[in-house]
PDB file of N, CA and C in Angstrom:
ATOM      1  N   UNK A   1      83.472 127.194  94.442  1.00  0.00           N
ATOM      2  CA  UNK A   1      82.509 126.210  94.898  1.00  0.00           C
ATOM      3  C   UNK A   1      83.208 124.862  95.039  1.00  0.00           C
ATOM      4  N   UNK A   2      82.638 124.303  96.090  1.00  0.00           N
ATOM      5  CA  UNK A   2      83.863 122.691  96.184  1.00  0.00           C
ATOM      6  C   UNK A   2      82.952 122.091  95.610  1.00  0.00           C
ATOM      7  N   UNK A   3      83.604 120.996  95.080  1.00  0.00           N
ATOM      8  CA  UNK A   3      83.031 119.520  94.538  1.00  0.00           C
ATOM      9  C   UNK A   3      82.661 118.644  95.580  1.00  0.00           C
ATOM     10  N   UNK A   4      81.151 118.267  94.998  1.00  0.00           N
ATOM     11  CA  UNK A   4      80.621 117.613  96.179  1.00  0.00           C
ATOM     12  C   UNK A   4      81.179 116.055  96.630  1.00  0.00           C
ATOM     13  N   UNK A   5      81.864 115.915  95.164  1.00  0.00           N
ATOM     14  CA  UNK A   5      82.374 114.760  95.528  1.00  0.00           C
ATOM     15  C   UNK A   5      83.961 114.956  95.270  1.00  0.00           C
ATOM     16  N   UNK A   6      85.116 114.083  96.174  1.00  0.00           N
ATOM     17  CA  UNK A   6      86.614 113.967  96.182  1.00  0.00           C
ATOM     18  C   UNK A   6      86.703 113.269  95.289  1.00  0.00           C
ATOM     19  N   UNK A   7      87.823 112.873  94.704  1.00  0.00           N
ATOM     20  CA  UNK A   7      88.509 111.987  94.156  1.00  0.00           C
ATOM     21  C   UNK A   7      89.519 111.086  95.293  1.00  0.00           C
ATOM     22  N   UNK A   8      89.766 111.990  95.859  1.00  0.00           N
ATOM     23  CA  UNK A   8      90.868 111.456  97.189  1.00  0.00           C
ATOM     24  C   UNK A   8      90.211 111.192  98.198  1.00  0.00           C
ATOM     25  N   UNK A   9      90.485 110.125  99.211  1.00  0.00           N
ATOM     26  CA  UNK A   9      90.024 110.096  99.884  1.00  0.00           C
ATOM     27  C   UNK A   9      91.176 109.453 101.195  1.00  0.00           C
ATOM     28  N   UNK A  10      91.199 110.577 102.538  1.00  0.00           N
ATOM     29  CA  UNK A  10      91.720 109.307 103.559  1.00  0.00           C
ATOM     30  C   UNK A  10      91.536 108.826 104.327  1.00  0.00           C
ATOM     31  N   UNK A  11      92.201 107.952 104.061  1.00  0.00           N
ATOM     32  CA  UNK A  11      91.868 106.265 104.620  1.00  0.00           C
ATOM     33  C   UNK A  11      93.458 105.945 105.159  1.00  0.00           C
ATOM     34  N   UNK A  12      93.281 105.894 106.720  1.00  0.00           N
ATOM     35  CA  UNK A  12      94.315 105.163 107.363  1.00  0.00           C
ATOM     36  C   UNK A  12      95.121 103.936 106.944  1.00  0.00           C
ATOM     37  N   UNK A  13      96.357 103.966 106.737  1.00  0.00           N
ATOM     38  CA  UNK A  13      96.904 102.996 106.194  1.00  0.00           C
ATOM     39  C   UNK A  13      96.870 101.451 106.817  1.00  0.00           C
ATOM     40  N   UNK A  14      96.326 100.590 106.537  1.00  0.00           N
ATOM     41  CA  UNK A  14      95.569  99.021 107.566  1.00  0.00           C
ATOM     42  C   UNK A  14      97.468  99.004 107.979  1.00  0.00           C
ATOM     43  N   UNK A  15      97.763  98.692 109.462  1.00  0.00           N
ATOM     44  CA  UNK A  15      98.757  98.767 110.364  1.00  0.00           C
ATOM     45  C   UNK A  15      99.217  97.819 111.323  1.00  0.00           C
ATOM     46  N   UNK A  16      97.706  96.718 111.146  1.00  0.00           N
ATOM     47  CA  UNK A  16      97.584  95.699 112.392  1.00  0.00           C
ATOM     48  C   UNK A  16      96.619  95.755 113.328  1.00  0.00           C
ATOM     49  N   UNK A  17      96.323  97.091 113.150  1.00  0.00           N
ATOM     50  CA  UNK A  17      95.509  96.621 114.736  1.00  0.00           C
ATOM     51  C   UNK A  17      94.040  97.636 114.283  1.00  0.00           C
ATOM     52  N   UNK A  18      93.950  97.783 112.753  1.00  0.00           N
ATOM     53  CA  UNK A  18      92.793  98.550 112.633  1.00  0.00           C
ATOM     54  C   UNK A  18      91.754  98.078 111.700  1.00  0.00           C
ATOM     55  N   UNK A  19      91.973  96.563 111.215  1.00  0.00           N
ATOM     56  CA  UNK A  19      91.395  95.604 110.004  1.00  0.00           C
ATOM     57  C   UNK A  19      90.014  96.201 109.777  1.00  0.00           C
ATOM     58  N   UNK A  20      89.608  96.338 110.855  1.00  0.00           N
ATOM     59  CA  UNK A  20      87.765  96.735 110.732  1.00  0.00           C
ATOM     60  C   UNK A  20      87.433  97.914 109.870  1.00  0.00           C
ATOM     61  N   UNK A  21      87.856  98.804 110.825  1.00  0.00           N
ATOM     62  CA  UNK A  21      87.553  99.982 110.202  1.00  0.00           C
ATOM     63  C   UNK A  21      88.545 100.213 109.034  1.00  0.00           C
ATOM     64  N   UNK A  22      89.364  99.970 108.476  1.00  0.00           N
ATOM     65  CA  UNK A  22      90.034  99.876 107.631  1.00  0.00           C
ATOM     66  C   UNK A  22      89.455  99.108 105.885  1.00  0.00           C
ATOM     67  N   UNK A  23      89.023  97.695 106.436  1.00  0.00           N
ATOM     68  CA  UNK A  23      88.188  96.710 104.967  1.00  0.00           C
ATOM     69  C   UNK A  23      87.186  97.685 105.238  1.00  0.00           C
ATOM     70  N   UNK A  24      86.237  97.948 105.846  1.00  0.00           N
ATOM     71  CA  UNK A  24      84.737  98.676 105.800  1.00  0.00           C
ATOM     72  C   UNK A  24      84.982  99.833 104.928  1.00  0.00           C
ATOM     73  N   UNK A  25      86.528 100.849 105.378  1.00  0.00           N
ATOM     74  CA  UNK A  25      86.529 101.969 104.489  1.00  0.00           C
ATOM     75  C   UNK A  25      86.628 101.508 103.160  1.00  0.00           C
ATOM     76  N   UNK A  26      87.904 100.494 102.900  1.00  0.00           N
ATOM     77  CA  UNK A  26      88.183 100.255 101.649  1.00  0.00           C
ATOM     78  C   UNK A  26      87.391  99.580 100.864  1.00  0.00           C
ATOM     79  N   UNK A  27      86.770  98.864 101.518  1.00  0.00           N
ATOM     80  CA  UNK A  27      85.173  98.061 101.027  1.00  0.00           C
ATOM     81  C   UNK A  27      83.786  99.025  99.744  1.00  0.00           C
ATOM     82  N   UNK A  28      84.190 100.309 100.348  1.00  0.00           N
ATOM     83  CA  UNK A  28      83.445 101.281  99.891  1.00  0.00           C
ATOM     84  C   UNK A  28      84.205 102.123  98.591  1.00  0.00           C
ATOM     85  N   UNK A  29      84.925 102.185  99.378  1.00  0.00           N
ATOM     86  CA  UNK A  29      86.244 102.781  98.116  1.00  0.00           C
ATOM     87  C   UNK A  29      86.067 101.934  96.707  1.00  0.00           C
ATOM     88  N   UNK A  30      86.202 100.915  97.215  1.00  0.00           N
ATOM     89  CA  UNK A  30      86.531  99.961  95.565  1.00  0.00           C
ATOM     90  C   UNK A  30      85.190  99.138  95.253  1.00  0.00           C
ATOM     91  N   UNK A  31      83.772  99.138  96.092  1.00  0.00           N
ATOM     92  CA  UNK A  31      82.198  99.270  95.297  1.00  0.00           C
ATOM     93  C   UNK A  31      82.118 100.401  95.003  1.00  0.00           C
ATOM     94  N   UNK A  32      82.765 101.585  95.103  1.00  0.00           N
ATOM     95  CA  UNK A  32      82.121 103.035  94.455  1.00  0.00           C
ATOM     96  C   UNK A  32      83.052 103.271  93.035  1.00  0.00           C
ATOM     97  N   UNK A  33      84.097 102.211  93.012  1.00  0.00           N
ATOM     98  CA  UNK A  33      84.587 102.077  91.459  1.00  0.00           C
ATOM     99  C   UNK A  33      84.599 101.492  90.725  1.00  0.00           C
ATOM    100  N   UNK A  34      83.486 100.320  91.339  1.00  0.00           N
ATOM    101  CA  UNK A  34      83.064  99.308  90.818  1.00  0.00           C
ATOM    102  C   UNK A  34      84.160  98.053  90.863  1.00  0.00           C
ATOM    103  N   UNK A  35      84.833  97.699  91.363  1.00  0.00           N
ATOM    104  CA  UNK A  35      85.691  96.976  91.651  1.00  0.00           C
ATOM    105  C   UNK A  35      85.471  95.898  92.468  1.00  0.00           C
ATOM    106  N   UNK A  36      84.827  96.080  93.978  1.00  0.00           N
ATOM    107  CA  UNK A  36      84.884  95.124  94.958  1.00  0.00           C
ATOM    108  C   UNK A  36      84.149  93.678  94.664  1.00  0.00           C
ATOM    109  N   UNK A  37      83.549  93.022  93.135  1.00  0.00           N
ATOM    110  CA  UNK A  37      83.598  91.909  93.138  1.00  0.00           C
ATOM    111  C   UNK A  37      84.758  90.907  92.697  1.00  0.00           C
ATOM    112  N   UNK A  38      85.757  91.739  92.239  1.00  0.00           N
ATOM    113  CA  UNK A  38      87.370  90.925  91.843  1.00  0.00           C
ATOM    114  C   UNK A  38      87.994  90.722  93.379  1.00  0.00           C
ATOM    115  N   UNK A  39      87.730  91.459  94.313  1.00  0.00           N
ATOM    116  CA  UNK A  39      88.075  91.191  95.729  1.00  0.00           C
ATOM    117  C   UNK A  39      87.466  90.360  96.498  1.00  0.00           C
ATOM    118  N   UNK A  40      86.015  90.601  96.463  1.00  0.00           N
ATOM    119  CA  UNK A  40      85.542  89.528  97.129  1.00  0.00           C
ATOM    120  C   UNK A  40      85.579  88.444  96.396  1.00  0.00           C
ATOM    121  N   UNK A  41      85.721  88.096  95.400  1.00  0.00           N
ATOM    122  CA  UNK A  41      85.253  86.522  94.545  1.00  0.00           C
ATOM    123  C   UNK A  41      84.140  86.221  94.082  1.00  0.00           C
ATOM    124  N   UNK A  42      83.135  87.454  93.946  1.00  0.00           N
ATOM    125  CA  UNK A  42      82.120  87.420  92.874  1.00  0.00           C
ATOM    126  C   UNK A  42      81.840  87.806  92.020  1.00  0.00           C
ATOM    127  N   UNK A  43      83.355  87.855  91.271  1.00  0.00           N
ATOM    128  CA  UNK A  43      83.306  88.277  90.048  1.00  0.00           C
ATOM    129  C   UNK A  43      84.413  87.421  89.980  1.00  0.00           C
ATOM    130  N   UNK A  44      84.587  85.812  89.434  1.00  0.00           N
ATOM    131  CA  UNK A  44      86.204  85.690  88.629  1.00  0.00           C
ATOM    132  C   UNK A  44      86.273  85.635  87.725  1.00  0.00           C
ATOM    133  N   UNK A  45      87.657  85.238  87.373  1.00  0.00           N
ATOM    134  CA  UNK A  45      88.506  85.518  86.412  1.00  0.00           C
ATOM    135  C   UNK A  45      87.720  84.649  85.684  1.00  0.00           C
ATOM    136  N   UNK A  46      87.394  85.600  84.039  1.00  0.00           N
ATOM    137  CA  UNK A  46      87.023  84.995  83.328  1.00  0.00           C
ATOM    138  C   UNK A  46      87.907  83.663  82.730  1.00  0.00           C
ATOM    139  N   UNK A  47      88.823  84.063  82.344  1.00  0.00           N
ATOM    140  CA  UNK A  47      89.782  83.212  81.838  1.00  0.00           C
ATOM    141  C   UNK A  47      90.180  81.807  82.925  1.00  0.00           C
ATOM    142  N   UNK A  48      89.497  81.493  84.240  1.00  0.00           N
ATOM    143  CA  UNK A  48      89.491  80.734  85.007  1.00  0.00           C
ATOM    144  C   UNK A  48      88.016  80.465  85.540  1.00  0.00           C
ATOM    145  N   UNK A  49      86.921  80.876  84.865  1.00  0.00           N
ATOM    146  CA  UNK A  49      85.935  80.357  85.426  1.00  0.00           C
ATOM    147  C   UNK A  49      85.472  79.564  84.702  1.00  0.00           C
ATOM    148  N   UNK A  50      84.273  77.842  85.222  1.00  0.00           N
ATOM    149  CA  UNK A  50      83.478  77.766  84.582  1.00  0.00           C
ATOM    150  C   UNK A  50      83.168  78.341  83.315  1.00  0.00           C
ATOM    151  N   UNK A  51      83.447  77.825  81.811  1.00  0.00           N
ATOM    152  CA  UNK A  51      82.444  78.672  80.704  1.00  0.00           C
ATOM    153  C   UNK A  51      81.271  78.030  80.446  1.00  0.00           C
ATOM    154  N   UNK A  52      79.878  78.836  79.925  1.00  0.00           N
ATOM    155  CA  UNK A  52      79.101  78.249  79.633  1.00  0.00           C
ATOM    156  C   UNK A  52      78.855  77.318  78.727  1.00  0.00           C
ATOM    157  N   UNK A  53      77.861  76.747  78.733  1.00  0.00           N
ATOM    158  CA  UNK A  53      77.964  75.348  77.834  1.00  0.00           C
ATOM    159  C   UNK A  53      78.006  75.939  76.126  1.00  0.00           C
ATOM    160  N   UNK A  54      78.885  75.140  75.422  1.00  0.00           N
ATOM    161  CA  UNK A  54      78.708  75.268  74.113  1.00  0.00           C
ATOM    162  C   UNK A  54      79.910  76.756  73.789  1.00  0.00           C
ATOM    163  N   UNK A  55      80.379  77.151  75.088  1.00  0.00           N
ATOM    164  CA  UNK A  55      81.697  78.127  75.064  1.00  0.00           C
ATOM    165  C   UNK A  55      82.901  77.546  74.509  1.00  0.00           C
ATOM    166  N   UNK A  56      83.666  77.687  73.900  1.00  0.00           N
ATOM    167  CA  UNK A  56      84.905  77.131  73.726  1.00  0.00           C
ATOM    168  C   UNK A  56      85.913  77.710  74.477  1.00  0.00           C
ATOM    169  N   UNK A  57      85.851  79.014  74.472  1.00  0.00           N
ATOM    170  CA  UNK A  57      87.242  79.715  75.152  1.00  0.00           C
ATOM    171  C   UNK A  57      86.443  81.198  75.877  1.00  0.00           C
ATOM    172  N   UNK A  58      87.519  81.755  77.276  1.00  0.00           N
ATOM    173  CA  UNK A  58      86.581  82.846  77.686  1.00  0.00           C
ATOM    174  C   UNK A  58      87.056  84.045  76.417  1.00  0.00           C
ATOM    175  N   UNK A  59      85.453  84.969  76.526  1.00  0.00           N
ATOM    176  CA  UNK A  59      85.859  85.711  75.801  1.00  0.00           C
ATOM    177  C   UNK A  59      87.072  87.171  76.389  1.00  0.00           C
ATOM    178  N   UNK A  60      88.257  87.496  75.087  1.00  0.00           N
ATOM    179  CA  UNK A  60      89.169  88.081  75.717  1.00  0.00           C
ATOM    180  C   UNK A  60      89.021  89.903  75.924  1.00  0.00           C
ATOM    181  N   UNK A  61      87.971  90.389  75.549  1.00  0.00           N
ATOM    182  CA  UNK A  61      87.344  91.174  75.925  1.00  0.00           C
ATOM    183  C   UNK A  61      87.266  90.958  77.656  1.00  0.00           C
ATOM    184  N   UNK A  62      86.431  90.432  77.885  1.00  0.00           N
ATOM    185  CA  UNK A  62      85.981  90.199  79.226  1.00  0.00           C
ATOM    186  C   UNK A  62      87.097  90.153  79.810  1.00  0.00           C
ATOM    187  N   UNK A  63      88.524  88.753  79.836  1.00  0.00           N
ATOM    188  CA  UNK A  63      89.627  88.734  80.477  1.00  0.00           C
ATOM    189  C   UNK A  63      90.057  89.642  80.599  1.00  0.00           C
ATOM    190  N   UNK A  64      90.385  90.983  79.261  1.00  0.00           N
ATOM    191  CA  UNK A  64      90.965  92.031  79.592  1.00  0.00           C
ATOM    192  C   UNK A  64      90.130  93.004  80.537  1.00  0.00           C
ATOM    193  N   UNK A  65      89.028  93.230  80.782  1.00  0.00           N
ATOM    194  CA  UNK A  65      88.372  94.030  81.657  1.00  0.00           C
ATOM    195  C   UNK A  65      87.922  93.529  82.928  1.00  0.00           C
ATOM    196  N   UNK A  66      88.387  92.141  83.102  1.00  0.00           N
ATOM    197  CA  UNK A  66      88.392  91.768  84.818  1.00  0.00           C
ATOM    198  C   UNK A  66      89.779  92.010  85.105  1.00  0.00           C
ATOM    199  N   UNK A  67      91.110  92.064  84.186  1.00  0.00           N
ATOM    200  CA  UNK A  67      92.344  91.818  84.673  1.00  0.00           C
ATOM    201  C   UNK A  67      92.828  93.484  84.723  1.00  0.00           C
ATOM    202  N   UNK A  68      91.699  94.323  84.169  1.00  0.00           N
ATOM    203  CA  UNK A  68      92.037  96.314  84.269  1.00  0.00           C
ATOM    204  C   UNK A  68      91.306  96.338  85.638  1.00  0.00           C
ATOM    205  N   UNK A  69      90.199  95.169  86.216  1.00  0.00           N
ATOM    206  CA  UNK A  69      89.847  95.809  87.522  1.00  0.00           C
ATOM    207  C   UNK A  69      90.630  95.583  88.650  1.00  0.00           C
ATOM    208  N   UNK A  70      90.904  94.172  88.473  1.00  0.00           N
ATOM    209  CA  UNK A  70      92.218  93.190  89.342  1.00  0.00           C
ATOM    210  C   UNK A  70      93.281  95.003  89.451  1.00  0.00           C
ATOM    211  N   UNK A  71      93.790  94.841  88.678  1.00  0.00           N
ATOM    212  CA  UNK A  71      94.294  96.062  88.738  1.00  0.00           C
ATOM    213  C   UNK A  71      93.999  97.388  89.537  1.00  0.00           C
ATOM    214  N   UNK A  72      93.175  97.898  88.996  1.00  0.00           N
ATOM    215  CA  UNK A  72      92.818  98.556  89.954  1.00  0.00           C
ATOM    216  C   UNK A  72      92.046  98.421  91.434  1.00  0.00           C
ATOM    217  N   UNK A  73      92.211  97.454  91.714  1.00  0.00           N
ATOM    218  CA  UNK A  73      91.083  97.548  92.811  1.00  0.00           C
ATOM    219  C   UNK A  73      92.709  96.790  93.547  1.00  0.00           C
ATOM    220  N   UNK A  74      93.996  95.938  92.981  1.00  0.00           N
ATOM    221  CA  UNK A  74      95.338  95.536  93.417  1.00  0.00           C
ATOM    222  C   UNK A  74      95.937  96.816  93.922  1.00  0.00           C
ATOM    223  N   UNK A  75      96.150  98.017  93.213  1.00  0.00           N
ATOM    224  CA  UNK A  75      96.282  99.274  93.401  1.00  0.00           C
ATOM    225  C   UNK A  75      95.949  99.744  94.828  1.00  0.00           C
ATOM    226  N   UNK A  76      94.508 100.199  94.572  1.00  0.00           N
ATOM    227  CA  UNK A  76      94.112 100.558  95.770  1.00  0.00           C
ATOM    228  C   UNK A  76      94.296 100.166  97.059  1.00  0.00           C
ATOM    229  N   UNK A  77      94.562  99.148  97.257  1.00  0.00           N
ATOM    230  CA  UNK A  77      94.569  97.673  98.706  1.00  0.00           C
ATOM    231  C   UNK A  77      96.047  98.160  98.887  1.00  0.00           C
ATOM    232  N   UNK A  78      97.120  98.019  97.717  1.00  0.00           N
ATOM    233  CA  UNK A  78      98.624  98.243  98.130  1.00  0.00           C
ATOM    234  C   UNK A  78      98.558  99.889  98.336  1.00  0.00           C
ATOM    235  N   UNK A  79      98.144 101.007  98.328  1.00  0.00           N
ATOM    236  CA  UNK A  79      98.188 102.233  98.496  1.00  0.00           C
ATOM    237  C   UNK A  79      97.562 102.533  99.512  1.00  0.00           C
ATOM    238  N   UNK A  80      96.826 101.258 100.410  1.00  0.00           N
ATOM    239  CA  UNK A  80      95.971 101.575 101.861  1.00  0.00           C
ATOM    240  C   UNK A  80      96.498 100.524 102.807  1.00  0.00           C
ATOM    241  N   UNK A  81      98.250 100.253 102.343  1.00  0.00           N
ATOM    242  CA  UNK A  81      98.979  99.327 103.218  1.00  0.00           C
ATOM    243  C   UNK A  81      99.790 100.029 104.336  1.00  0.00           C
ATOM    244  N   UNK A  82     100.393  99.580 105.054  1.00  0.00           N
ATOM    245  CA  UNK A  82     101.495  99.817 105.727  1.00  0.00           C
ATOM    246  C   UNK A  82     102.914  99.159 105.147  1.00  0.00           C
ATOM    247  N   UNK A  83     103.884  99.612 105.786  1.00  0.00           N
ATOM    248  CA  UNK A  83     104.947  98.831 105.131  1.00  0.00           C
ATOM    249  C   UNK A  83     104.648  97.115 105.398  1.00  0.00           C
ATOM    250  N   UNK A  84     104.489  96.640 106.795  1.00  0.00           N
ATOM    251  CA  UNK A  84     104.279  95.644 107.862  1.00  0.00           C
ATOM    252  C   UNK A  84     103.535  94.757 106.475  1.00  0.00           C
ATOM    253  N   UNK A  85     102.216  95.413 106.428  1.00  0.00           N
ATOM    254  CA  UNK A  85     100.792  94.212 106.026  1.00  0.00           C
ATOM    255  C   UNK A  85     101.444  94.651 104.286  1.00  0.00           C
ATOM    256  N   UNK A  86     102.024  95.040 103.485  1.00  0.00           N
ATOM    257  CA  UNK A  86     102.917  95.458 102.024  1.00  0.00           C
ATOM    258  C   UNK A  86     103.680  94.242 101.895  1.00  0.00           C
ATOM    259  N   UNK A  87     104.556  93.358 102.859  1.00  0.00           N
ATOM    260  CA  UNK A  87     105.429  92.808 102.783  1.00  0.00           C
ATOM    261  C   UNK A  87     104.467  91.105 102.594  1.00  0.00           C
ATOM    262  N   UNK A  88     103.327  91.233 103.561  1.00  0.00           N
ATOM    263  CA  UNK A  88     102.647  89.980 103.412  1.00  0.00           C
ATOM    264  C   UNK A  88     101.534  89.959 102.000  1.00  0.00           C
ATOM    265  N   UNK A  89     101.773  90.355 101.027  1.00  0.00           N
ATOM    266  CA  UNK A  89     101.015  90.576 100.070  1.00  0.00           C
ATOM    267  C   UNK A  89     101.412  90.624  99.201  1.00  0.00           C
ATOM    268  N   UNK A  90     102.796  91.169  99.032  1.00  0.00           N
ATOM    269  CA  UNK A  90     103.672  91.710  98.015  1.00  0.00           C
ATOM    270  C   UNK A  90     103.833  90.104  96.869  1.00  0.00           C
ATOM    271  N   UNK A  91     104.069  88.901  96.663  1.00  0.00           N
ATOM    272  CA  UNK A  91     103.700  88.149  95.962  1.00  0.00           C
ATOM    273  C   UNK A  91     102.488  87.704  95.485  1.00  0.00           C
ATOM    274  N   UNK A  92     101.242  88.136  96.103  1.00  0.00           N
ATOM    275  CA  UNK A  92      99.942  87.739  95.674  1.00  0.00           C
ATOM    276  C   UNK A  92      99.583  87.840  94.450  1.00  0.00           C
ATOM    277  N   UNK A  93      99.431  87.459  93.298  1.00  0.00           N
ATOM    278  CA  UNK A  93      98.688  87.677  92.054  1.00  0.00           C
ATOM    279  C   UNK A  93      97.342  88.129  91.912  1.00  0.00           C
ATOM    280  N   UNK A  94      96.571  88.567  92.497  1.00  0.00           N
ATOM    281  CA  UNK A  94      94.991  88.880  92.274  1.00  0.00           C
ATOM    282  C   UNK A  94      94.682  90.025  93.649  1.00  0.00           C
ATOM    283  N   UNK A  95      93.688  90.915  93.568  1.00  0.00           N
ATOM    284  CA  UNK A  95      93.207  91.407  94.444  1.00  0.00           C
ATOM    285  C   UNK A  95      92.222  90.357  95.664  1.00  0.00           C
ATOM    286  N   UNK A  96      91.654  89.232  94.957  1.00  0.00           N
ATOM    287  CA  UNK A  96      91.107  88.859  96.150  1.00  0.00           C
ATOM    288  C   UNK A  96      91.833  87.851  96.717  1.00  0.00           C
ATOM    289  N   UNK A  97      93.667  86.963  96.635  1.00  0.00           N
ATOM    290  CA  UNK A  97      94.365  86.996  97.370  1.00  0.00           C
ATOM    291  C   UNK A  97      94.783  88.116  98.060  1.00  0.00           C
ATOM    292  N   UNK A  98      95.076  89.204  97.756  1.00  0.00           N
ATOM    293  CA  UNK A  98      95.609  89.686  98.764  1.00  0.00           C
ATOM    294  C   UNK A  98      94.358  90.153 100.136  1.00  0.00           C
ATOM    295  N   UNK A  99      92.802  90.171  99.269  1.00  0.00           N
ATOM    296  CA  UNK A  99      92.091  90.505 100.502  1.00  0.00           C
ATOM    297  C   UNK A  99      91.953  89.491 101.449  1.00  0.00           C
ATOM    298  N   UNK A 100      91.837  87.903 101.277  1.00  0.00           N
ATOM    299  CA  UNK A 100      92.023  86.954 101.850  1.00  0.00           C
ATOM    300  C   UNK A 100      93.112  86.670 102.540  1.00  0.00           C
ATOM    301  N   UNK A 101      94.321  86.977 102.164  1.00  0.00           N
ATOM    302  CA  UNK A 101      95.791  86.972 102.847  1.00  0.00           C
ATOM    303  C   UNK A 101      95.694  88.332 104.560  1.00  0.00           C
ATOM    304  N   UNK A 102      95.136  89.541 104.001  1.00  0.00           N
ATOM    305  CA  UNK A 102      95.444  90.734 104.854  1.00  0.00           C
ATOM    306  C   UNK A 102      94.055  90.055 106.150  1.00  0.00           C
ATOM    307  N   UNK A 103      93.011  89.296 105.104  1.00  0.00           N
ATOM    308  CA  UNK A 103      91.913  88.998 106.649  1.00  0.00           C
ATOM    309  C   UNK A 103      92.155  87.773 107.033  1.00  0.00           C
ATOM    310  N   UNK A 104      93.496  87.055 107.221  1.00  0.00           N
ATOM    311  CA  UNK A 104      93.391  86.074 108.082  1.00  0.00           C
ATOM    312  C   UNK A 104      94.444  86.331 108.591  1.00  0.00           C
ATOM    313  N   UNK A 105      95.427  87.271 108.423  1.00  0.00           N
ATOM    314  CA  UNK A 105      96.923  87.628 109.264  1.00  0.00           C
ATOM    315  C   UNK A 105      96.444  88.734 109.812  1.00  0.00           C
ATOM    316  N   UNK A 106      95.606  89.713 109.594  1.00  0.00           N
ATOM    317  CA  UNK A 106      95.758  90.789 110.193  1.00  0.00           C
ATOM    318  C   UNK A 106      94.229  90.312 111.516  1.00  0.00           C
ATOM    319  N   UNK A 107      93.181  89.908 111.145  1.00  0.00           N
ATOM    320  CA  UNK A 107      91.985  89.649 112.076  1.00  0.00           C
ATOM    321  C   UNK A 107      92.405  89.021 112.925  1.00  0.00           C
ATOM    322  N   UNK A 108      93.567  87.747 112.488  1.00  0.00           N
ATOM    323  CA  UNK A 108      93.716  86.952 113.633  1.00  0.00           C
ATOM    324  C   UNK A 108      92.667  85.615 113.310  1.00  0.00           C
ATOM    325  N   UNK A 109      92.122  85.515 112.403  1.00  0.00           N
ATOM    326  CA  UNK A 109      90.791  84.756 112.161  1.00  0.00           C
ATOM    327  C   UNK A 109      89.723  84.791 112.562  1.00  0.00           C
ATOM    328  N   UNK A 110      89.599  85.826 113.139  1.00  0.00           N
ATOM    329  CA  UNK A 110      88.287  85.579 114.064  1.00  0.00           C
ATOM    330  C   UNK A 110      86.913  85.925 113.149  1.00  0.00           C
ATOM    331  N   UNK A 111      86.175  84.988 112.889  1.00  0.00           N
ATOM    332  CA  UNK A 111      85.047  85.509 111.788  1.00  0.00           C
ATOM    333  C   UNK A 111      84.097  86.318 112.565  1.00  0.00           C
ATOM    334  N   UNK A 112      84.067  87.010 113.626  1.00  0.00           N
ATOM    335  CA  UNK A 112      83.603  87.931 113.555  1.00  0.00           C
ATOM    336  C   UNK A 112      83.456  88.766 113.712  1.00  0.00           C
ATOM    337  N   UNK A 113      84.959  89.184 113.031  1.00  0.00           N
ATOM    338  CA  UNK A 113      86.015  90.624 113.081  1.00  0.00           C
ATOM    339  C   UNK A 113      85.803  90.918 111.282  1.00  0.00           C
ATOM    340  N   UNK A 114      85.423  89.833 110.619  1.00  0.00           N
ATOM    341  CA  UNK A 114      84.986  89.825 109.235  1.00  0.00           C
ATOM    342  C   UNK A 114      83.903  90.745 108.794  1.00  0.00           C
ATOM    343  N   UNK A 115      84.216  91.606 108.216  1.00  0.00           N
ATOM    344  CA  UNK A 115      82.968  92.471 107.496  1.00  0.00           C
ATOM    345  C   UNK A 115      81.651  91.215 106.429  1.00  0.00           C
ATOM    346  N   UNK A 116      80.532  91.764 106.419  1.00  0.00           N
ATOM    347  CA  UNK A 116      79.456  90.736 106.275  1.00  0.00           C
ATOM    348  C   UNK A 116      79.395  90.634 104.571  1.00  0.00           C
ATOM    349  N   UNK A 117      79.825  91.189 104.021  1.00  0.00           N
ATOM    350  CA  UNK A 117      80.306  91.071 102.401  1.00  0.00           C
ATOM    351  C   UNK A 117      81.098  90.512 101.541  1.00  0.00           C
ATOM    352  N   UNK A 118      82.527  90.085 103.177  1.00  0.00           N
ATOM    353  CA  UNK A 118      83.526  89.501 102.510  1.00  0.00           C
ATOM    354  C   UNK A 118      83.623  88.204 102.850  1.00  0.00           C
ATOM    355  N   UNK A 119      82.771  87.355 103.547  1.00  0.00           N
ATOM    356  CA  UNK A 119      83.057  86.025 103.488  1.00  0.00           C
ATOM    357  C   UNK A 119      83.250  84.999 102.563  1.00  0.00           C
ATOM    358  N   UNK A 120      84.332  84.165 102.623  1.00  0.00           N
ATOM    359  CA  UNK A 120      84.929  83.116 101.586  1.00  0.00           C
ATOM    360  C   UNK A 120      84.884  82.027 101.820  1.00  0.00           C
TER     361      UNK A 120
END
């Protein structure tokens, strides 16, 4: 009997000339692992956000479990690269630099080549 659900999934490696259909796949990929708010920027870094009033320091619980998603959701984006769009990313520190870096070199800028989830 197959499993209704993969673990694997493919997804064309983003190449230059396929941004759309490419963020839309991966868009899904990393909300179905719970990930895609360290990419888009609605989720930051604890350890760099705003704390609430009467906070002294973020808690490091939290830092460590936004910086295991950064991770994984950094993962995924470099494993759905090409060599080309690998090389413009390859210094980025965070997953949502590199999603911001791949949608303004690879779209060309055009906002409305932008998927409606990821605006910054």
């Amino acid at each position: 009997m197959a499993a209704a659900y993969s673990k694997y999934y493919q997804i064309e490696k983003l190449n230059g000339t396929n941004y759309l259909p490419w963020s839309l796949r991966l868009q899904m990929l990393l909300e179905k692992a719970g990930n895609l708010g360290v990419v888009d920027g609605s989720e930051p870094n604890p350890a760099t956000a705003p704390l609430p009033a009467g906070q002294v320091a973020a808690n490091q619980a939290d830092v460590d479990a936004w910086k295991k998603k950064d991770l994984e959701a950094r993962t995924e984006i470099i494993l759905h690269l090409g060599d080309k769009q690998l090389q413009l990313v390859r210094q980025s520190k965070t997953a949502h630099e590199m999603w911001d870096l791949l949608r303004s070199q690879t779209s060309r800028g055009d906002p409305s080549y932008y998927p409606p989830c990821c605006h910054t």
